[in-house]
PDB file of N, CA and C in Angstrom:
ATOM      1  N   UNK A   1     -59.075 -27.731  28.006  1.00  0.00           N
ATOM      2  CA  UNK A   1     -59.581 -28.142  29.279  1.00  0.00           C
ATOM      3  C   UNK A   1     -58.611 -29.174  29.857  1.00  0.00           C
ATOM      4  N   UNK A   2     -58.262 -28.934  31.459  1.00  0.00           N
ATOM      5  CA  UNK A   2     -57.370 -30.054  31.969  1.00  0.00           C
ATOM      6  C   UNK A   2     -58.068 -30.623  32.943  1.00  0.00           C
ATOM      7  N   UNK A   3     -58.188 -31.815  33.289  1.00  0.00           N
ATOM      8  CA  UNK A   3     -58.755 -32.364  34.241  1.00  0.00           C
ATOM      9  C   UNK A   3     -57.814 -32.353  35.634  1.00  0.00           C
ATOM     10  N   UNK A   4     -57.879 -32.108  36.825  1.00  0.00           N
ATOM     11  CA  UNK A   4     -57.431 -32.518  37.630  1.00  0.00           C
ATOM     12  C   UNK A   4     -57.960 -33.519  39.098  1.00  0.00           C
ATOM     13  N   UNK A   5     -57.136 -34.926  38.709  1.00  0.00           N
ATOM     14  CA  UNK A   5     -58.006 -35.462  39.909  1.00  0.00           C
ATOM     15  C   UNK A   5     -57.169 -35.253  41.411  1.00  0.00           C
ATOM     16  N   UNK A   6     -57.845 -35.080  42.471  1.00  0.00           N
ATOM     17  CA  UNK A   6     -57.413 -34.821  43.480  1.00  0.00           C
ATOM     18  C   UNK A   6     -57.370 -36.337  44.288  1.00  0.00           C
ATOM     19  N   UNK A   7     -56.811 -36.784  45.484  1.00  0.00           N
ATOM     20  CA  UNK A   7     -56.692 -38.196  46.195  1.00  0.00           C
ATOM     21  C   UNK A   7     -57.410 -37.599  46.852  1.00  0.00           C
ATOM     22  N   UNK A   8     -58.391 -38.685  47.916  1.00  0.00           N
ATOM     23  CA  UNK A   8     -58.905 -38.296  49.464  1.00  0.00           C
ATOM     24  C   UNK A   8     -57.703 -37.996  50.169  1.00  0.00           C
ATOM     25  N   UNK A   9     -58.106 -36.818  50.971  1.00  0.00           N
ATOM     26  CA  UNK A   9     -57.144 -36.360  51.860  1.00  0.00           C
ATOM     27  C   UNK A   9     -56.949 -37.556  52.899  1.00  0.00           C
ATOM     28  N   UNK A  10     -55.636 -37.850  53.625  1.00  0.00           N
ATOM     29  CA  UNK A  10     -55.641 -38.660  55.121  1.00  0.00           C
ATOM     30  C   UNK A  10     -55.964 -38.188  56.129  1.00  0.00           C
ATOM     31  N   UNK A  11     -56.030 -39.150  57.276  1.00  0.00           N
ATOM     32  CA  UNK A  11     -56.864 -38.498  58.571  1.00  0.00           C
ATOM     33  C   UNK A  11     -55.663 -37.205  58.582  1.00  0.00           C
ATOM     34  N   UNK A  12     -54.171 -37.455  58.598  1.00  0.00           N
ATOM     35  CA  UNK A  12     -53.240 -36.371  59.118  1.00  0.00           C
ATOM     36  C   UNK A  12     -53.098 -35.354  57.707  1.00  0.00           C
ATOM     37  N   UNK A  13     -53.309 -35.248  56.507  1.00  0.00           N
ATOM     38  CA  UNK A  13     -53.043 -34.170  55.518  1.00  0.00           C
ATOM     39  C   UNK A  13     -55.057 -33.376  55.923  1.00  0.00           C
ATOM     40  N   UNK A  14     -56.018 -34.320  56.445  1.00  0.00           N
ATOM     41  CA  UNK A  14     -57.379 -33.042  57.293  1.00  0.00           C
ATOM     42  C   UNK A  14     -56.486 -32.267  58.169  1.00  0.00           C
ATOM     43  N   UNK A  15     -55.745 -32.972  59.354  1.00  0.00           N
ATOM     44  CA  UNK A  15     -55.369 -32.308  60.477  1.00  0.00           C
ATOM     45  C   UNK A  15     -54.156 -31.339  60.077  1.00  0.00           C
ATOM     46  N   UNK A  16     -53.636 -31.149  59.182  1.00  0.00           N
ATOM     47  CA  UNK A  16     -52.217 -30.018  58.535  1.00  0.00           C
ATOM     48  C   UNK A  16     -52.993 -28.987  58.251  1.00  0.00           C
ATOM     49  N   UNK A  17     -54.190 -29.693  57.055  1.00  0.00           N
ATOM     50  CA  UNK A  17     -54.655 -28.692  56.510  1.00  0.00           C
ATOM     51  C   UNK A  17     -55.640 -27.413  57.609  1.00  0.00           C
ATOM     52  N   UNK A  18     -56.283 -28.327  58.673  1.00  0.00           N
ATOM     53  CA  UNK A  18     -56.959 -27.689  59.224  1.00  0.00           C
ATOM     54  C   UNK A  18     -55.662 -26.743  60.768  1.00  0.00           C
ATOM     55  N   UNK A  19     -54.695 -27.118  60.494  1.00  0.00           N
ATOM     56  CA  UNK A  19     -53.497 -26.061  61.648  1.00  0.00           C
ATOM     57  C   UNK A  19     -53.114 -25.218  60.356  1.00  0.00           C
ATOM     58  N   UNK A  20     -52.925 -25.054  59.161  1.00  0.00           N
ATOM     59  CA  UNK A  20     -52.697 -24.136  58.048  1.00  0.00           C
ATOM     60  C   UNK A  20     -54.233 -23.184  58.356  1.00  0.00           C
ATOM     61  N   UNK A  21     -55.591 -23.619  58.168  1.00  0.00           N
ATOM     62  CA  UNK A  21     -56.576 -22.944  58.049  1.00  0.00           C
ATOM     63  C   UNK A  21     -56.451 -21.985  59.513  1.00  0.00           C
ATOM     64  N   UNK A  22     -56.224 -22.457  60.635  1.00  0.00           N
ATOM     65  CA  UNK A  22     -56.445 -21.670  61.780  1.00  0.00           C
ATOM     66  C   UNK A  22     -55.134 -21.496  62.863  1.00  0.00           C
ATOM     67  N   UNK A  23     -54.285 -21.963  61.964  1.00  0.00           N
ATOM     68  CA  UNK A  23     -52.894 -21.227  62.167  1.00  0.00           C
ATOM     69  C   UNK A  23     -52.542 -21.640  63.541  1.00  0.00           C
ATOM     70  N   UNK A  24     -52.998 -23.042  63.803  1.00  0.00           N
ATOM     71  CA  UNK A  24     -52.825 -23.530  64.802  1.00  0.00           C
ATOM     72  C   UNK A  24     -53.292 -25.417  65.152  1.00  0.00           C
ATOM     73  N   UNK A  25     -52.780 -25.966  65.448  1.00  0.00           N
ATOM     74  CA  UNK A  25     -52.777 -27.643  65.379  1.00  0.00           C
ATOM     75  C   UNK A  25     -54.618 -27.645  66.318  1.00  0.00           C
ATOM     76  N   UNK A  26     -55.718 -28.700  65.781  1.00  0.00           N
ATOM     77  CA  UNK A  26     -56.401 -28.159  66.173  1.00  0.00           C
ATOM     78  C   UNK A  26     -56.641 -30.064  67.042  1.00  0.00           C
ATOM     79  N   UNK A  27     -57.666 -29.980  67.945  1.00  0.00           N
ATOM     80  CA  UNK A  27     -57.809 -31.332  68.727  1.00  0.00           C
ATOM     81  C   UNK A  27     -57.852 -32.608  67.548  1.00  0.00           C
ATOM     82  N   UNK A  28     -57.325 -33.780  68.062  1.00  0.00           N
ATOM     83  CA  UNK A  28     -57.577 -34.889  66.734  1.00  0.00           C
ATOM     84  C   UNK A  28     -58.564 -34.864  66.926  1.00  0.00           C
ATOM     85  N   UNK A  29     -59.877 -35.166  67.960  1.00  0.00           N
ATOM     86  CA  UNK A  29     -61.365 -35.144  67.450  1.00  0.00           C
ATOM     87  C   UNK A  29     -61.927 -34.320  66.285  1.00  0.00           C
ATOM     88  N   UNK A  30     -61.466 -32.839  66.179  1.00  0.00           N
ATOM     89  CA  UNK A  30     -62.156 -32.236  64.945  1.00  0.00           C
ATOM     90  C   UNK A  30     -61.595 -32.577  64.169  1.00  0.00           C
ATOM     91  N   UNK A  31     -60.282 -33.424  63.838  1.00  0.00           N
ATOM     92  CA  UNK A  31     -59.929 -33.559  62.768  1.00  0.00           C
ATOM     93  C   UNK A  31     -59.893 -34.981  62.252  1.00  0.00           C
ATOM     94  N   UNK A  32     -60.757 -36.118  63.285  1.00  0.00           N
ATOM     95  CA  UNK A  32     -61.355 -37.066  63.189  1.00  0.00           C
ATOM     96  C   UNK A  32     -62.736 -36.876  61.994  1.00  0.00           C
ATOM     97  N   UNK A  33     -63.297 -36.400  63.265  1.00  0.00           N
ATOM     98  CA  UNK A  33     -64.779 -35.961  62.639  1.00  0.00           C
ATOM     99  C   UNK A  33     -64.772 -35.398  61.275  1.00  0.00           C
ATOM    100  N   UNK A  34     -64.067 -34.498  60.796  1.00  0.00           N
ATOM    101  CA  UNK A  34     -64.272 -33.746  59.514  1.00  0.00           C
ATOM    102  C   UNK A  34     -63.877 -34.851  58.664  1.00  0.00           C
ATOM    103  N   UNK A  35     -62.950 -35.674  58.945  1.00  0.00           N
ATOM    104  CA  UNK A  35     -62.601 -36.680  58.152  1.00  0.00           C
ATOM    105  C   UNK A  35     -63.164 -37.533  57.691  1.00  0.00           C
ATOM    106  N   UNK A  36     -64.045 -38.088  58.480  1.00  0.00           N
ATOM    107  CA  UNK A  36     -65.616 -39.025  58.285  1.00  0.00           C
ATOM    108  C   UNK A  36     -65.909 -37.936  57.853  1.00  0.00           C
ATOM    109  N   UNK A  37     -66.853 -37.153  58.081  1.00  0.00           N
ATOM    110  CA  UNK A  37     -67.575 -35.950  57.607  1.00  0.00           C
ATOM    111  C   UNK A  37     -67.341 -36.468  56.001  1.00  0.00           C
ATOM    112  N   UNK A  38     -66.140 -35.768  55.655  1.00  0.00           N
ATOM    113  CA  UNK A  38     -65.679 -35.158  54.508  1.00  0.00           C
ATOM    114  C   UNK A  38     -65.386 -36.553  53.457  1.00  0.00           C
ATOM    115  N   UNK A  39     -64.919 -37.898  54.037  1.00  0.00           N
ATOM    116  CA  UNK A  39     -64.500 -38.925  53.569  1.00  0.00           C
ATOM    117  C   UNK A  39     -63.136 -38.706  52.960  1.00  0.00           C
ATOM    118  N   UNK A  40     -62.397 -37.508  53.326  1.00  0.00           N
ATOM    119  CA  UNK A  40     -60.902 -36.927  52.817  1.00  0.00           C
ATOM    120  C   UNK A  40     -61.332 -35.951  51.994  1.00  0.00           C
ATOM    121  N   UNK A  41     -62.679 -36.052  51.370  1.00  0.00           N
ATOM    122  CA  UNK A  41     -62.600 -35.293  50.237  1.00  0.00           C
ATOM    123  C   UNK A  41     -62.248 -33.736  50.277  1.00  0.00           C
ATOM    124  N   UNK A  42     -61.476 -32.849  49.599  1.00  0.00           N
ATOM    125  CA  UNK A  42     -60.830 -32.117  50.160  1.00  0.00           C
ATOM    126  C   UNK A  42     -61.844 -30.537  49.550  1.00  0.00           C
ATOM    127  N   UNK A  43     -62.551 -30.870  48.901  1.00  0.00           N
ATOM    128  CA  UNK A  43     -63.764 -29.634  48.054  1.00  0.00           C
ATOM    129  C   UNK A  43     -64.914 -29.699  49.053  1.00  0.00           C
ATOM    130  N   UNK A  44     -65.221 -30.410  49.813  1.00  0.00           N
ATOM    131  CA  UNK A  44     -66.164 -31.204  51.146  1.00  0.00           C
ATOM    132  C   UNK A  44     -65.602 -30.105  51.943  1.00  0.00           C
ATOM    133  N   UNK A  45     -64.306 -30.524  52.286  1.00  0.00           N
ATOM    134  CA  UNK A  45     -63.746 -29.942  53.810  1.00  0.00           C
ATOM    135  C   UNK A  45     -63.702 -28.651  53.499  1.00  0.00           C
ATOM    136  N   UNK A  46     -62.946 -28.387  52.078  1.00  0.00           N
ATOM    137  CA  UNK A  46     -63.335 -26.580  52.174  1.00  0.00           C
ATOM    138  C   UNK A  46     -64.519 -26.074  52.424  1.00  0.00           C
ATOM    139  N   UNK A  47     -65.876 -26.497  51.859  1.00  0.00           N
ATOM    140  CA  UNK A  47     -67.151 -26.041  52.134  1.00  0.00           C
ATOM    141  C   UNK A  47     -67.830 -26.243  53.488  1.00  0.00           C
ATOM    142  N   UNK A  48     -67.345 -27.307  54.154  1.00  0.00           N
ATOM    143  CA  UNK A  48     -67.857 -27.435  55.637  1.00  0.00           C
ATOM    144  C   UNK A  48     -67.297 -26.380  56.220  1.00  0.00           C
ATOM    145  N   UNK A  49     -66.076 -25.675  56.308  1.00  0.00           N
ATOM    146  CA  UNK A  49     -65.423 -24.806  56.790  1.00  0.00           C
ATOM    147  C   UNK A  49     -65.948 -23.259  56.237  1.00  0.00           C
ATOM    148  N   UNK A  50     -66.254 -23.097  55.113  1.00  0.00           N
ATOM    149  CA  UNK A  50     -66.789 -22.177  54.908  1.00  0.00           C
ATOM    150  C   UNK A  50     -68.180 -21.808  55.361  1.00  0.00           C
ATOM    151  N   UNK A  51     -68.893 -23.268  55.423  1.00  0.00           N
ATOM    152  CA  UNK A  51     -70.190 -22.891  56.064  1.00  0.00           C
ATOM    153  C   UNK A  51     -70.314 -22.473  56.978  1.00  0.00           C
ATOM    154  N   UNK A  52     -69.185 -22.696  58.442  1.00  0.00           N
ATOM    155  CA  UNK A  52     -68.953 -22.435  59.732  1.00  0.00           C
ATOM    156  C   UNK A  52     -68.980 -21.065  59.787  1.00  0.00           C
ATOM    157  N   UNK A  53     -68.550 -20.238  58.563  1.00  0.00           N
ATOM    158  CA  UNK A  53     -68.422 -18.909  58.833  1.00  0.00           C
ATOM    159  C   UNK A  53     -67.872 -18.220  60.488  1.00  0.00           C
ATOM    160  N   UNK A  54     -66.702 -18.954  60.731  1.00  0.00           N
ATOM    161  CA  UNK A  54     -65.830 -18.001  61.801  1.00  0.00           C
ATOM    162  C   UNK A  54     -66.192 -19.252  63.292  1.00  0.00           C
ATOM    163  N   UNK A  55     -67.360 -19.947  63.306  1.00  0.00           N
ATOM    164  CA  UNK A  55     -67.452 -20.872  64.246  1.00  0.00           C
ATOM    165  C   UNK A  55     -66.276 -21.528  64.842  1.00  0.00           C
ATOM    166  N   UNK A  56     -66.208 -21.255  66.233  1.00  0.00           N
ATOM    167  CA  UNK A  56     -64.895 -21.619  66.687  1.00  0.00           C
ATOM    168  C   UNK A  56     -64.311 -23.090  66.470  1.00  0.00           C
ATOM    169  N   UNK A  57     -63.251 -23.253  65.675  1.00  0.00           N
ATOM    170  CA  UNK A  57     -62.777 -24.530  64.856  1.00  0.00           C
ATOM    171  C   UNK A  57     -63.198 -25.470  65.799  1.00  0.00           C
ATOM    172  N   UNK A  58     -62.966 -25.305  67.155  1.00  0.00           N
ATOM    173  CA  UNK A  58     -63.206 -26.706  68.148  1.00  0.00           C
ATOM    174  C   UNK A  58     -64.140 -27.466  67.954  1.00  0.00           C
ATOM    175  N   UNK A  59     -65.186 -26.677  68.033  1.00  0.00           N
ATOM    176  CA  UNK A  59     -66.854 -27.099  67.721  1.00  0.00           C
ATOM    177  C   UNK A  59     -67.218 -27.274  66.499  1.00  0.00           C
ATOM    178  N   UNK A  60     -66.348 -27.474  65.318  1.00  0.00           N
ATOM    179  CA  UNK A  60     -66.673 -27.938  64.550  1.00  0.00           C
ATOM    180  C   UNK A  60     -67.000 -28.895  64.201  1.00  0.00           C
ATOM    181  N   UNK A  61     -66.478 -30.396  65.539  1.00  0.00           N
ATOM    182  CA  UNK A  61     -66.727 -31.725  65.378  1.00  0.00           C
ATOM    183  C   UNK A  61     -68.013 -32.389  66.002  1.00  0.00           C
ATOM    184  N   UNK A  62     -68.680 -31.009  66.520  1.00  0.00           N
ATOM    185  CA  UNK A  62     -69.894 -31.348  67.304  1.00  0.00           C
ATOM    186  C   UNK A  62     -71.253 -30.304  66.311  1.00  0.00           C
ATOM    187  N   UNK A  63     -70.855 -29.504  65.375  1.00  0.00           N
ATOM    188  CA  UNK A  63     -71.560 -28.770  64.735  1.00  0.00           C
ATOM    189  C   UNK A  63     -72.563 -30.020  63.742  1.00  0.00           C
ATOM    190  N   UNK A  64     -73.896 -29.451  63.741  1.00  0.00           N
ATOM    191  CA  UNK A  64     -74.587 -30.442  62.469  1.00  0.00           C
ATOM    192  C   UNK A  64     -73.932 -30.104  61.185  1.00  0.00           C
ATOM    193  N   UNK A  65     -74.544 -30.959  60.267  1.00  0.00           N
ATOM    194  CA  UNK A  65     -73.978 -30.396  58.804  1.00  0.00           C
ATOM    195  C   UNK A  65     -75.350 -29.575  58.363  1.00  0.00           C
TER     196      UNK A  65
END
């Protein structure tokens, strides 16, 4: 068994990750918000995004959890 610890993501490695996810640089507000949201955490941000199921990325910073 290996442990791996991961760092909180920064406000700008949310906002990379989230122009990698939708293949496009997305507003700093959603990538504000997910950041609080998520607290960087980067197993957080994958699952908020998965929950969206296709929800247009914009509105993701105005979506409930």
């Amino acid at each position: 068994m290996h442990h791996l610890w991961l760092d909180r993501l920064t406000h700008g490695e949310v906002a990379s990750f989230l122009a990698c996810v939708y293949g496009r640089p997305l507003p700093s507000k959603t990538a504000d918000a997910l950041h609080a949201r998520t607290g960087g955490n980067p197993f957080f941000l994958e699952e908020i995004l998965s929950a969206a199921r296709g929800a247009e990325p914009d509105a993701l910073a105005t979506q409930p959890l």
